[in-house]
C-alpha atoms as a PDB file:
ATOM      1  CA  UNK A   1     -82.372  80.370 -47.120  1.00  0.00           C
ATOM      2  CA  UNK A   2     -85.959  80.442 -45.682  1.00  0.00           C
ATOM      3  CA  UNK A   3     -86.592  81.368 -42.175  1.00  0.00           C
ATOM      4  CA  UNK A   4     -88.964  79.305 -40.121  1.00  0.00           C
ATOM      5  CA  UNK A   5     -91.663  81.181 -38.401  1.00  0.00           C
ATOM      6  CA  UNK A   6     -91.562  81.247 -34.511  1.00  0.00           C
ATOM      7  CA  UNK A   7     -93.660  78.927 -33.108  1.00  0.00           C
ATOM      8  CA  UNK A   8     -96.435  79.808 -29.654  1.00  0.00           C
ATOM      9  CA  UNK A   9     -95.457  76.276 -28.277  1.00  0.00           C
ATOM     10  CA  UNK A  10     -93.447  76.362 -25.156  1.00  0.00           C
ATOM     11  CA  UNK A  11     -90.160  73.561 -25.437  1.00  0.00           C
ATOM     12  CA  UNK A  12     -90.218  71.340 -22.674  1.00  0.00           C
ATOM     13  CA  UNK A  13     -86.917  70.881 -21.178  1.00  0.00           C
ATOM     14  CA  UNK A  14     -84.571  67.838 -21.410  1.00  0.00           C
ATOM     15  CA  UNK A  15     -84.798  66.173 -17.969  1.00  0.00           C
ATOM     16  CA  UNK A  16     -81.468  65.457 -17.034  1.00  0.00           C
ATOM     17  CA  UNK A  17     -80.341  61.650 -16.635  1.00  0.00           C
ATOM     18  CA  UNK A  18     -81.087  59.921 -13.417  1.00  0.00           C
ATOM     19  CA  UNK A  19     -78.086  59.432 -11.569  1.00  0.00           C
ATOM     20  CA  UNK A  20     -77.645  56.617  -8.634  1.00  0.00           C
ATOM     21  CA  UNK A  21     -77.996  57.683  -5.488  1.00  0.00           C
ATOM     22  CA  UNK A  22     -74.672  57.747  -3.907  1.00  0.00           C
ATOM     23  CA  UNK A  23     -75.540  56.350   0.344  1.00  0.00           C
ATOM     24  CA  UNK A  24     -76.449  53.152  -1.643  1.00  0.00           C
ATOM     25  CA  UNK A  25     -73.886  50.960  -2.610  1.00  0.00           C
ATOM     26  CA  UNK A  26     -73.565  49.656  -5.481  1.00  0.00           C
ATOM     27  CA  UNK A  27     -74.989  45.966  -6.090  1.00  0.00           C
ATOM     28  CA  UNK A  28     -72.397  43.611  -6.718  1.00  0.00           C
ATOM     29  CA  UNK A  29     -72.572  42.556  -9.959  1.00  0.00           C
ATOM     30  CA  UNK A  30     -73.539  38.868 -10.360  1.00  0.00           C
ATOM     31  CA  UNK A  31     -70.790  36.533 -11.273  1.00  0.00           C
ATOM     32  CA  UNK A  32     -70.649  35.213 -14.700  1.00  0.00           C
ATOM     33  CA  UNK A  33     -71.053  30.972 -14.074  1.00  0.00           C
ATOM     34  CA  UNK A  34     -69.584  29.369 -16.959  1.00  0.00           C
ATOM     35  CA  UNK A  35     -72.485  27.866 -19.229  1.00  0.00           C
ATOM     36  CA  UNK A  36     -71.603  23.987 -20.037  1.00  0.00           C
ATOM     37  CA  UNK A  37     -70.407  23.554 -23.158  1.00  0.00           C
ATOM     38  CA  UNK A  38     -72.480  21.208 -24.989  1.00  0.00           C
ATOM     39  CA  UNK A  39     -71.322  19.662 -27.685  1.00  0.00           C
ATOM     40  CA  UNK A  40     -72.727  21.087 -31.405  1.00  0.00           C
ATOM     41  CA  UNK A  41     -75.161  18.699 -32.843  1.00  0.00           C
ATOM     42  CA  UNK A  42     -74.400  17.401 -36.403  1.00  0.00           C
ATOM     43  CA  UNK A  43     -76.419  18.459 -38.974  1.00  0.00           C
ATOM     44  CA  UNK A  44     -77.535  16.158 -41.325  1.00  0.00           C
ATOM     45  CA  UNK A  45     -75.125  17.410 -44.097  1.00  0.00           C
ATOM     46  CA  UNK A  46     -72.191  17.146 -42.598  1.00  0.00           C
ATOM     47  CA  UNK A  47     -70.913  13.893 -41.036  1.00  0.00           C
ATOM     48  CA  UNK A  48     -68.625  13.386 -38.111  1.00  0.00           C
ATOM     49  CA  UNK A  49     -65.241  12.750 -39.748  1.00  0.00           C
ATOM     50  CA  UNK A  50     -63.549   9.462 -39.008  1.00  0.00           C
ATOM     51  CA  UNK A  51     -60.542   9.421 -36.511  1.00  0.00           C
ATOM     52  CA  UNK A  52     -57.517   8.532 -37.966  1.00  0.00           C
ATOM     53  CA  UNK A  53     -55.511   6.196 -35.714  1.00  0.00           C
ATOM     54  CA  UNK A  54     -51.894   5.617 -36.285  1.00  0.00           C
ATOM     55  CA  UNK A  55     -51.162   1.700 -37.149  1.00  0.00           C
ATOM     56  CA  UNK A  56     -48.327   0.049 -37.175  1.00  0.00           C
ATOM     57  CA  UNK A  57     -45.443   0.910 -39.604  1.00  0.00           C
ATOM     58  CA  UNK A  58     -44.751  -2.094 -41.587  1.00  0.00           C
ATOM     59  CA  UNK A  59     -41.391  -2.208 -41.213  1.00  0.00           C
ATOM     60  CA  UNK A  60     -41.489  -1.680 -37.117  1.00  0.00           C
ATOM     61  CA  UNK A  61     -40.801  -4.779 -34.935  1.00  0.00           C
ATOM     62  CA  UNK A  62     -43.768  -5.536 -32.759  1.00  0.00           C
ATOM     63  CA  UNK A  63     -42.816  -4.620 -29.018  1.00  0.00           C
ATOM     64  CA  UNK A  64     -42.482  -7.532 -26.629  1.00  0.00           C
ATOM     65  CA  UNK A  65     -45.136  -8.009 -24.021  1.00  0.00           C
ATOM     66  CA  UNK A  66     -44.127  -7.528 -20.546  1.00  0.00           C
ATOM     67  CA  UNK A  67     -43.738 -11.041 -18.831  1.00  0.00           C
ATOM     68  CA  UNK A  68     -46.536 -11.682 -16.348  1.00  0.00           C
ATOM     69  CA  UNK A  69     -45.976 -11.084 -12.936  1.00  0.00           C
ATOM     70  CA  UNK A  70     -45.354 -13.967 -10.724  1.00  0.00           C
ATOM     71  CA  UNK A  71     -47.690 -13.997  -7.597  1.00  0.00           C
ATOM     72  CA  UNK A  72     -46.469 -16.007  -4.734  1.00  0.00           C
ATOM     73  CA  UNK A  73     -48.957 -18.907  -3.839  1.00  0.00           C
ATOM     74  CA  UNK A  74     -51.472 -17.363  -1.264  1.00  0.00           C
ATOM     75  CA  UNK A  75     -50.004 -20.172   1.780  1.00  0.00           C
ATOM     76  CA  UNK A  76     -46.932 -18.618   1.216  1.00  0.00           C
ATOM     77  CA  UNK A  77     -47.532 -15.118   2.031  1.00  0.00           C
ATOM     78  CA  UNK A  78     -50.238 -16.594   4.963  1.00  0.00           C
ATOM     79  CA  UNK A  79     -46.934 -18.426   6.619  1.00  0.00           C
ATOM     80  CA  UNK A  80     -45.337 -15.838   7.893  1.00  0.00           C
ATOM     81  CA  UNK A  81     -47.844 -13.758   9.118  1.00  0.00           C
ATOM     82  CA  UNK A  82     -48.655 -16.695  11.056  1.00  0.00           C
ATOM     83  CA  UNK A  83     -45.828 -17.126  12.648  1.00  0.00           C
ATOM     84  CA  UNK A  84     -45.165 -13.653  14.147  1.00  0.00           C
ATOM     85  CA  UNK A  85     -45.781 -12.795  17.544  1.00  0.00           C
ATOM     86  CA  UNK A  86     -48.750 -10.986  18.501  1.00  0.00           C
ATOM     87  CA  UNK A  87     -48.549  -7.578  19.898  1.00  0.00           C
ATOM     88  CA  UNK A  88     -49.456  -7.890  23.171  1.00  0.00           C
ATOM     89  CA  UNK A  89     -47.363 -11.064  24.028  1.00  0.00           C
ATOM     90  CA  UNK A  90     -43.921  -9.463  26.323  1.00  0.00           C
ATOM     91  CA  UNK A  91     -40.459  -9.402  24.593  1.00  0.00           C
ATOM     92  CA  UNK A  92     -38.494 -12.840  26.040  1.00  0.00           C
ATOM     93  CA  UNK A  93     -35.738 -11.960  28.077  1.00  0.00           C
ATOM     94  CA  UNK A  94     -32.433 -11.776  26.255  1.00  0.00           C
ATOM     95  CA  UNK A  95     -30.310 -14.614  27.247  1.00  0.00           C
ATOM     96  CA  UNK A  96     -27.221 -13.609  29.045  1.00  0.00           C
ATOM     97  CA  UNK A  97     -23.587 -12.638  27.307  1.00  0.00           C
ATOM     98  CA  UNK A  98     -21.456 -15.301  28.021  1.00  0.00           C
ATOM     99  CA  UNK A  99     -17.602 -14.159  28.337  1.00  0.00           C
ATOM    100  CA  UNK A 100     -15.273 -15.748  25.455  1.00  0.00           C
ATOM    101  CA  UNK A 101     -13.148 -18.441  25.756  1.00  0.00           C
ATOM    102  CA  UNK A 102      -9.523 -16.889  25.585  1.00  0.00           C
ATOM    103  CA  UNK A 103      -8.189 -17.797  22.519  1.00  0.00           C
ATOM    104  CA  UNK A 104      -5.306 -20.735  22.579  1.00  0.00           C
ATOM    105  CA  UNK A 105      -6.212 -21.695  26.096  1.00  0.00           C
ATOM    106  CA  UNK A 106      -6.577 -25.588  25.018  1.00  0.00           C
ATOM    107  CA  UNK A 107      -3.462 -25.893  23.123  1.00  0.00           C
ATOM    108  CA  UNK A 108      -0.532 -27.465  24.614  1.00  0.00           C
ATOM    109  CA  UNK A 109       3.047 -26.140  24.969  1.00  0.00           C
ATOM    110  CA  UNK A 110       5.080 -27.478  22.806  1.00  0.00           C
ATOM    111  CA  UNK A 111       8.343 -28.556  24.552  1.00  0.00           C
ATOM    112  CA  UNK A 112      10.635 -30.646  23.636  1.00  0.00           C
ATOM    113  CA  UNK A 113      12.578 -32.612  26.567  1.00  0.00           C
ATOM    114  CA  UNK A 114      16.753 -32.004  25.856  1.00  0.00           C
ATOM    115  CA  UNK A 115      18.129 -35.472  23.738  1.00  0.00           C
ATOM    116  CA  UNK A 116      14.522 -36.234  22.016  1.00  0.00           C
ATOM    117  CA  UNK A 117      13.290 -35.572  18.263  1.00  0.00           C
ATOM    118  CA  UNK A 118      11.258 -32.459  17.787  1.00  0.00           C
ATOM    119  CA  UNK A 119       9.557 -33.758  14.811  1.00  0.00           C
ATOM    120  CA  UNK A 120       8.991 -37.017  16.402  1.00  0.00           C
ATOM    121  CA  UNK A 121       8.150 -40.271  13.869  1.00  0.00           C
ATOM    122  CA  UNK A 122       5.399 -38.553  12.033  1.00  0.00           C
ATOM    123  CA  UNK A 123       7.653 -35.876  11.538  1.00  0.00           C
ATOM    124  CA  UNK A 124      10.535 -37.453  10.351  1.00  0.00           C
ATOM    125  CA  UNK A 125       8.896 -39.492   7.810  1.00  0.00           C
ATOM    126  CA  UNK A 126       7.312 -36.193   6.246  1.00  0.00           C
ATOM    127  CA  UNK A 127      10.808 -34.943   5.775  1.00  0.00           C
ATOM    128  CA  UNK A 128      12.437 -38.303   4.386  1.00  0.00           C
ATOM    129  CA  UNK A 129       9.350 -38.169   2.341  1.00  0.00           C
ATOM    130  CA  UNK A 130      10.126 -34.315   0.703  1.00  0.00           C
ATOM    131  CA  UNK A 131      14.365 -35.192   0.371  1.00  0.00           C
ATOM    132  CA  UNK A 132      12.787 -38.455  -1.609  1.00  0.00           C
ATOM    133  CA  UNK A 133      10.831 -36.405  -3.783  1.00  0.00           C
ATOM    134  CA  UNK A 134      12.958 -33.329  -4.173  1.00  0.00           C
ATOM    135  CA  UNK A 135      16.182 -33.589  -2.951  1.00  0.00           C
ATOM    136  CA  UNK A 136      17.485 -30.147  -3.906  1.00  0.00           C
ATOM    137  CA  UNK A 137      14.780 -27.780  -2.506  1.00  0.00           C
ATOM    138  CA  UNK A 138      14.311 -30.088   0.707  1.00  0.00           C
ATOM    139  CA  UNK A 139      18.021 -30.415   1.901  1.00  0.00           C
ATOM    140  CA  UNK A 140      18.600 -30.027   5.612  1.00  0.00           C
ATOM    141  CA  UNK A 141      19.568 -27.181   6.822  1.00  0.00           C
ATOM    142  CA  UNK A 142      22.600 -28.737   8.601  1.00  0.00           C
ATOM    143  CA  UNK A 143      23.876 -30.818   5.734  1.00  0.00           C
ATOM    144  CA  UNK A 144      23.715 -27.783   3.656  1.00  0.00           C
ATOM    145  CA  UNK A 145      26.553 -27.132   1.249  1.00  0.00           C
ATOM    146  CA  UNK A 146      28.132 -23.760   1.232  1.00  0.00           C
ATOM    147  CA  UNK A 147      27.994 -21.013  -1.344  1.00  0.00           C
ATOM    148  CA  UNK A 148      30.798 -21.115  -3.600  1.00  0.00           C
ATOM    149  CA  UNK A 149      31.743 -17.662  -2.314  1.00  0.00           C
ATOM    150  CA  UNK A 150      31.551 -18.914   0.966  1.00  0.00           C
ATOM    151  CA  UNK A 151      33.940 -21.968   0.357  1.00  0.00           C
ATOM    152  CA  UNK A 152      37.548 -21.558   1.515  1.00  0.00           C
ATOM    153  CA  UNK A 153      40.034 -20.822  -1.055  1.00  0.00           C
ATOM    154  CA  UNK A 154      42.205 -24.205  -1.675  1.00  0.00           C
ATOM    155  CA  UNK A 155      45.984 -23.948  -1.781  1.00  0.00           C
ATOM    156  CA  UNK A 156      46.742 -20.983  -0.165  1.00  0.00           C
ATOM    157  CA  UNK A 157      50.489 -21.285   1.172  1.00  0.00           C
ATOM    158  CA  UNK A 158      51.480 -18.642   3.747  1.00  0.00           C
ATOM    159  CA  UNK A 159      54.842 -18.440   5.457  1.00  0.00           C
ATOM    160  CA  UNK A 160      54.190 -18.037   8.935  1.00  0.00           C
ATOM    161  CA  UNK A 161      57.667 -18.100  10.277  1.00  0.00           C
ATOM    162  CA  UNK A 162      58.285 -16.473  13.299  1.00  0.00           C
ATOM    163  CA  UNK A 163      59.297 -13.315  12.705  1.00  0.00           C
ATOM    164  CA  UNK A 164      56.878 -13.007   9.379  1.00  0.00           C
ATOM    165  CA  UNK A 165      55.012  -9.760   9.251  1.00  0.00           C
ATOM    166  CA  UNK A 166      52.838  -8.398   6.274  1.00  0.00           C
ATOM    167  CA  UNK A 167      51.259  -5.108   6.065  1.00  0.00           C
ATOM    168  CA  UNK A 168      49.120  -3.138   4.079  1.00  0.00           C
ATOM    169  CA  UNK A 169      46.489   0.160   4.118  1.00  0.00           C
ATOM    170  CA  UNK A 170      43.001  -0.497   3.930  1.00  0.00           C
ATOM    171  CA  UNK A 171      40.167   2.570   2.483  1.00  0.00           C
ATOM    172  CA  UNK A 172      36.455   2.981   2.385  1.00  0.00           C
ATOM    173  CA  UNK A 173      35.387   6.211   1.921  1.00  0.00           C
ATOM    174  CA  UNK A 174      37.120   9.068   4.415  1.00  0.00           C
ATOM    175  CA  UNK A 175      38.547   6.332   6.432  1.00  0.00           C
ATOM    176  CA  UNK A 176      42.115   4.862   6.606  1.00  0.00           C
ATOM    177  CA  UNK A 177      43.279   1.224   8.166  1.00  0.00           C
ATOM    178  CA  UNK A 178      46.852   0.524   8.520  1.00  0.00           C
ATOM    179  CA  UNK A 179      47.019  -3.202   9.373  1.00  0.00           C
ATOM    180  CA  UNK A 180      49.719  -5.584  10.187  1.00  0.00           C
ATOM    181  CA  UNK A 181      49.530  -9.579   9.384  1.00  0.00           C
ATOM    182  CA  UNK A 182      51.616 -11.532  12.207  1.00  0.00           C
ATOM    183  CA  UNK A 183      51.430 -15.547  12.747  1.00  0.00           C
ATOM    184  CA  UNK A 184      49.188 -16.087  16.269  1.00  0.00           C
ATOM    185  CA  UNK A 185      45.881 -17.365  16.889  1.00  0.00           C
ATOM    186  CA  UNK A 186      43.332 -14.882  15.815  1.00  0.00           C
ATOM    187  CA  UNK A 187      43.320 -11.979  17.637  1.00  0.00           C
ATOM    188  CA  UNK A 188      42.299  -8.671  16.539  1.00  0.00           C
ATOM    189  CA  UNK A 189      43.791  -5.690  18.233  1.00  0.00           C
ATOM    190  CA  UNK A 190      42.595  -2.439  16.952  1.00  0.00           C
ATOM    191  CA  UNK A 191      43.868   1.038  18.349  1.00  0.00           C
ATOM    192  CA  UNK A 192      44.269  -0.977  21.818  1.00  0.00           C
ATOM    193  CA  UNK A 193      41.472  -2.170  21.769  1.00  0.00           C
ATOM    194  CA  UNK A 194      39.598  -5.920  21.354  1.00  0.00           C
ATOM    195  CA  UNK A 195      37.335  -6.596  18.548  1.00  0.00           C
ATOM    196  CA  UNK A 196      34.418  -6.741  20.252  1.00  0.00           C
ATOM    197  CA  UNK A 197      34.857  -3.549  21.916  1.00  0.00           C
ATOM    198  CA  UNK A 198      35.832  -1.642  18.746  1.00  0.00           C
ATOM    199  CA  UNK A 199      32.928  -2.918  16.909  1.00  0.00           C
ATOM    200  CA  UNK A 200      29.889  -3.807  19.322  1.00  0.00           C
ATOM    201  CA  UNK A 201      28.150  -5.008  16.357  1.00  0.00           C
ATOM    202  CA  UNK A 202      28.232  -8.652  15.263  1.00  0.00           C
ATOM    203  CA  UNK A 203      27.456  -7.754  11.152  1.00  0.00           C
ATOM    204  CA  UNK A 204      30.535  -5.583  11.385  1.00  0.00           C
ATOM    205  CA  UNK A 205      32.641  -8.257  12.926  1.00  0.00           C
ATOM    206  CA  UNK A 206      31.743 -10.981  10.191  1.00  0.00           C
ATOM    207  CA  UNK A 207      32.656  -7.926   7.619  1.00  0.00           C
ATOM    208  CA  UNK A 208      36.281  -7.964   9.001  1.00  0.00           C
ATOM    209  CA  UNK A 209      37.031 -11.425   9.311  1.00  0.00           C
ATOM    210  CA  UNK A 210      35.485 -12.587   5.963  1.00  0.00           C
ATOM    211  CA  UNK A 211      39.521 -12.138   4.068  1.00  0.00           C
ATOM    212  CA  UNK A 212      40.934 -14.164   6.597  1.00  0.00           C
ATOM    213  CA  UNK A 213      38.053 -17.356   6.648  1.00  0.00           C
ATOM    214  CA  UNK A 214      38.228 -17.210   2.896  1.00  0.00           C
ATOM    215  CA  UNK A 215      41.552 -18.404   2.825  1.00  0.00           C
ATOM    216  CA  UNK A 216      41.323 -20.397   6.275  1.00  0.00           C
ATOM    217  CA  UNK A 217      43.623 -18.770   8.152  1.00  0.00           C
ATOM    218  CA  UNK A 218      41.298 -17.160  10.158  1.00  0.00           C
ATOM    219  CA  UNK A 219      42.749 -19.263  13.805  1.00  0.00           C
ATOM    220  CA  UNK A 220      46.586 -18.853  12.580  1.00  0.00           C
ATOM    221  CA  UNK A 221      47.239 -14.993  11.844  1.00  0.00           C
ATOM    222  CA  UNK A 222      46.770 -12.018  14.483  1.00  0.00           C
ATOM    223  CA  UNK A 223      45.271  -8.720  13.081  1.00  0.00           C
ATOM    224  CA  UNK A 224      46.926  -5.466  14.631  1.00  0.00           C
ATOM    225  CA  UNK A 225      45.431  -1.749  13.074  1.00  0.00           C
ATOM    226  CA  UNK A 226      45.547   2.016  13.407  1.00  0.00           C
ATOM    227  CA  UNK A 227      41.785   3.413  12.058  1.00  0.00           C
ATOM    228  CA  UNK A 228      41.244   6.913  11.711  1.00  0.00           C
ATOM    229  CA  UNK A 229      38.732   8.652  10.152  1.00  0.00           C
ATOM    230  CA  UNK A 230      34.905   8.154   8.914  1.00  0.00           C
ATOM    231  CA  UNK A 231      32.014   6.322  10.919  1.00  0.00           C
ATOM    232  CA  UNK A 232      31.809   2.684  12.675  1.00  0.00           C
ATOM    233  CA  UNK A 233      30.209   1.637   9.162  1.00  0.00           C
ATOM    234  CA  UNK A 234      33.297   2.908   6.725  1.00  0.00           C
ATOM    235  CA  UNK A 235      36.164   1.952   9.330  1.00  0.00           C
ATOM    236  CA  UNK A 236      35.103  -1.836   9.607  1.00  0.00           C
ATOM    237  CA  UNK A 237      35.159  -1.627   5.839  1.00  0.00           C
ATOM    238  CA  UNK A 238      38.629  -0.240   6.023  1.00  0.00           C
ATOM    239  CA  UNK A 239      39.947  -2.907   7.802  1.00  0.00           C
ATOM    240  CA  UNK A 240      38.480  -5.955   5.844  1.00  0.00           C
ATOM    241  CA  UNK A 241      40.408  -4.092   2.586  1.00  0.00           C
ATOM    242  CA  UNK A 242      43.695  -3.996   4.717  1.00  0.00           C
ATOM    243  CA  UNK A 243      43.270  -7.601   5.396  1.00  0.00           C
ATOM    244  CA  UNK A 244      43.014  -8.693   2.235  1.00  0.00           C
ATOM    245  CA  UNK A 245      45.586  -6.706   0.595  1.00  0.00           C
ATOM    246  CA  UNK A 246      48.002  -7.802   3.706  1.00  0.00           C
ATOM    247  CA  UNK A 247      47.228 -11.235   2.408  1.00  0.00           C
ATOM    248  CA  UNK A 248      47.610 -10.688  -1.461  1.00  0.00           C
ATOM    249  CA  UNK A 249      51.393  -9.399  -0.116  1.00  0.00           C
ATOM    250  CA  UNK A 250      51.793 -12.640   1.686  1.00  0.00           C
ATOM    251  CA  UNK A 251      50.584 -14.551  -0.904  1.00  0.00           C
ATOM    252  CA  UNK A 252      50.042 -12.599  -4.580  1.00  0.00           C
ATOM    253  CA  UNK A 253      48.360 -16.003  -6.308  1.00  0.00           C
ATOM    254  CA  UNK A 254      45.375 -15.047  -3.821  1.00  0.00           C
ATOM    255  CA  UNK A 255      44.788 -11.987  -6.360  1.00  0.00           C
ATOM    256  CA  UNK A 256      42.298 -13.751  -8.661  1.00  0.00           C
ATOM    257  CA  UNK A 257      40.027 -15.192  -5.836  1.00  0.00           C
ATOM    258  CA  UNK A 258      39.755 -12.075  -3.618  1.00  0.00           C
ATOM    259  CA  UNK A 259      39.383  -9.489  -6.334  1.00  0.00           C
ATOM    260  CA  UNK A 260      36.224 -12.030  -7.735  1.00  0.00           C
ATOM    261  CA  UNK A 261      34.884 -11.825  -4.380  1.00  0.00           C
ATOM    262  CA  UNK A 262      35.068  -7.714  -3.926  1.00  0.00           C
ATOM    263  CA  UNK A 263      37.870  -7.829  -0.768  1.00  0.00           C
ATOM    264  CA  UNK A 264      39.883  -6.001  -2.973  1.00  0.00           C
ATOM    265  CA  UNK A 265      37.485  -3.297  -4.061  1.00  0.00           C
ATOM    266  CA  UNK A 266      37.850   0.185  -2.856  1.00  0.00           C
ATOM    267  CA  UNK A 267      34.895   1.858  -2.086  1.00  0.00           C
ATOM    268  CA  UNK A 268      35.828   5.314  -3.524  1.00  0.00           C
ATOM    269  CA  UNK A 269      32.387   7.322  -2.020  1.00  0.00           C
ATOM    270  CA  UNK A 270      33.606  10.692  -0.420  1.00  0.00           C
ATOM    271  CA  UNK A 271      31.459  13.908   1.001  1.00  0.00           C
ATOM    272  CA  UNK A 272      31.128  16.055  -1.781  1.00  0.00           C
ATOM    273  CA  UNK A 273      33.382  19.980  -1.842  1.00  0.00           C
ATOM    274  CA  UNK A 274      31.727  22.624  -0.927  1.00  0.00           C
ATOM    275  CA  UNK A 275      31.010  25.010  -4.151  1.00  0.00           C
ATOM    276  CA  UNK A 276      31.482  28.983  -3.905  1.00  0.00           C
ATOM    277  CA  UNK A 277      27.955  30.514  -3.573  1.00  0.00           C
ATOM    278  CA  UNK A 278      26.433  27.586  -2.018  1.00  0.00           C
ATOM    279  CA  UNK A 279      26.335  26.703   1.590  1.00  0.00           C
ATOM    280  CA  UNK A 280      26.962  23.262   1.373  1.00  0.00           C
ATOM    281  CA  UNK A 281      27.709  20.792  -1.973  1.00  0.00           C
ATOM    282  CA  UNK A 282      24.294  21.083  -3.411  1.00  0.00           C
ATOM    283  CA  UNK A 283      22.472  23.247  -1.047  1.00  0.00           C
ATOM    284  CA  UNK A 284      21.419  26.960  -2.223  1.00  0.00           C
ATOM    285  CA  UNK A 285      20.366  29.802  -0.470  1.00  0.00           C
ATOM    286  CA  UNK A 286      16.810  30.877  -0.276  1.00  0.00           C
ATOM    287  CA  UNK A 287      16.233  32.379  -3.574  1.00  0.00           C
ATOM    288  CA  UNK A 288      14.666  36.581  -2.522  1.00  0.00           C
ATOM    289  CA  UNK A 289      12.634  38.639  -5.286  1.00  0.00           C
ATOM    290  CA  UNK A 290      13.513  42.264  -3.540  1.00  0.00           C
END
C-alpha cells in the first residue's frame, strides 16, 4: 500500500449541529386539515363504466302500491277547531250533584186483601192460557198428583184389636230402636219423651213418620221406643226402620212395597277399628328420619 504524504493544510473542524434552544418552547406543530378529495378526472382512454342497476327478476310479482292516503276535507278539520272555547273565556260552573232517587221508591206494595185473587183477571187468564197449551208442565200446584212413592199403599189390613201389640228393632249405623206398634191415635213417645222434643227438627220428624203415612195408618197406631246410641241424625233413622219392620210383623204382604221404597234397608255404616300402630283407623304417626 502507498502512503499519502502529509499535507501543510490545517482541517477545519466539524461544527457541531445546532441544537434548539431549550427556554423556547417548542412551536406547535400545525394541524394537518384534510385536503378535499376531488374526484379523478377521466382520461380520455378510459371511460366511466356504466352502473349496473338491478331490474326486476322475471319471475318476481310486482309489489302492490301503497293505497293513497285519505285526507279529511279541509271544513272538516276547520269544524272543530271552531268550536272550542278560547283560552281566556272562565270554566262554567259545574252544575250541582243531585242526590239519587232511592231505588223502588215508586213501586207499590203488593198486598193482597184476605178472600181476593192474587193473580187477579189478567192473571188468571195467563194461567188457563199455559194448562191449555201444556197441561203437564203447567199443573197447579194444589191439584198436583203425588209421586208414586208418595201414594199410600192400597189394601193394607191391620188388626188393631185392643190388646194388639207389634214390635220390632230398628238400626242405622251405631244406633239401636226398640219400638212397639199399639192401636191409638198417633202419638209418638220416645224414651219419655214427645216427638217434638226428641227431635226439634221438622226433616227428622217427616223421616220417622214416612212407614206409617205409606200405609195410612199414620192417625190409628201409637209409636212407643227405647233409642240408644249414635247421633240425632242415625237415631231418627233407627226408628223409621223399627216402624216399618213393626209393620211388616203386623202385616208381612207389606214386604214388597216397603223394601221398594228403602224402609226396610239397613244402613250398615259403622266407625272404623282402630289398627295396632296407628292412632286412630287411618291416621299415622308423624313419620321421623333420626
Amino acid at each position: 500500500m502507498t502512503e499519502q504524504p502529509p499535507t501543510d493544510e490545517p482541517q477545519e473542524p466539524e461544527a457541531p449541529a445546532a441544537e434548539p434552544p431549550k427556554d423556547e418552547p417548542a412551536a406547535p406543530e400545525a394541524e394537518a386539515t384534510p385536503e378535499p378529495e376531488t374526484a379523478p378526472e377521466p382520461t380520455p382512454d378510459t371511460e366511466p363504466e356504466a352502473e349496473s342497476t338491478p331490474g326486476p327478476a322475471p319471475d318476481a310479482e310486482p309489489t302492490p302500491e301503497p293505497a293513497a292516503e285519505t285526507t279529511s276535507p279541509p271544513d272538516a278539520e276547520a269544524a272543530p277547531a271552531a268550536e272550542a272555547p278560547p283560552a281566556d273565556a272562565e270554566p262554567e260552573a259545574a252544575a250541582p250533584r243531585e242526590k239519587p232517587a232511592i231505588p223502588g221508591a215508586d213501586l207499590e206494595p203488593d198486598i193482597v186483601p184476605e178472600g181476593q185473587d192474587a193473580l187477579g183477571a189478567e192473571g188468571a187468564e195467563g194461567v188457563a192460557d199455559a194448562v191449555d197449551a201444556d197441561p203437564e208442565a203447567a199443573t197447579p200446584i194444589d191439584g198436583e198428583e203425588p209421586a208414586p212413592d208418595e201414594q199410600p199403599i192400597a189394601g193394607a189390613t191391620i188388626d188393631l184389636a185392643k190388646g194388639a201389640a207389634y214390635k220390632a228393632t230398628g238400626k242405622r249405623k251405631s244406633a239401636v230402636a226398640r219400638v212397639v206398634l199399639t192401636p191409638g191415635s198417633g202419638t209418638y213417645t220416645i224414651n219419655g219423651r214427645t216427638l217434638d222434643a226428641f227431635f226439634p227438627r221438622i226433616t227428622l220428624r217427616r223421616v220417622i213418620s214416612q212407614p206409617l203415612e205409606t200405609v195410612g195408618y199414620e192417625t190409628r197406631m201409637d209409636v212407643t221406643a227405647r233409642i240408644h246410641g249414635g247421633g240425632v241424625s242415625s237415631q231418627s233413622g233407627a226408628l223409621r226402620h223399627g216402624i216399618a219392620r213393626a209393620l211388616l210383623e203386623a202385616d208381612p204382604n207389606l214386604r214388597g212395597e216397603l223394601k221398594r221404597r228403602g224402609f226396610l234397608t239397613r244402613d250398615p255404616r259403622r266407625k272404623e277399628r282402630k289398627k295396632a300402630g296407628l292412632k286412630k283407623a287411618r291416621k299415622r304417626p308423624q313419620f321421623s328420619k333420626r
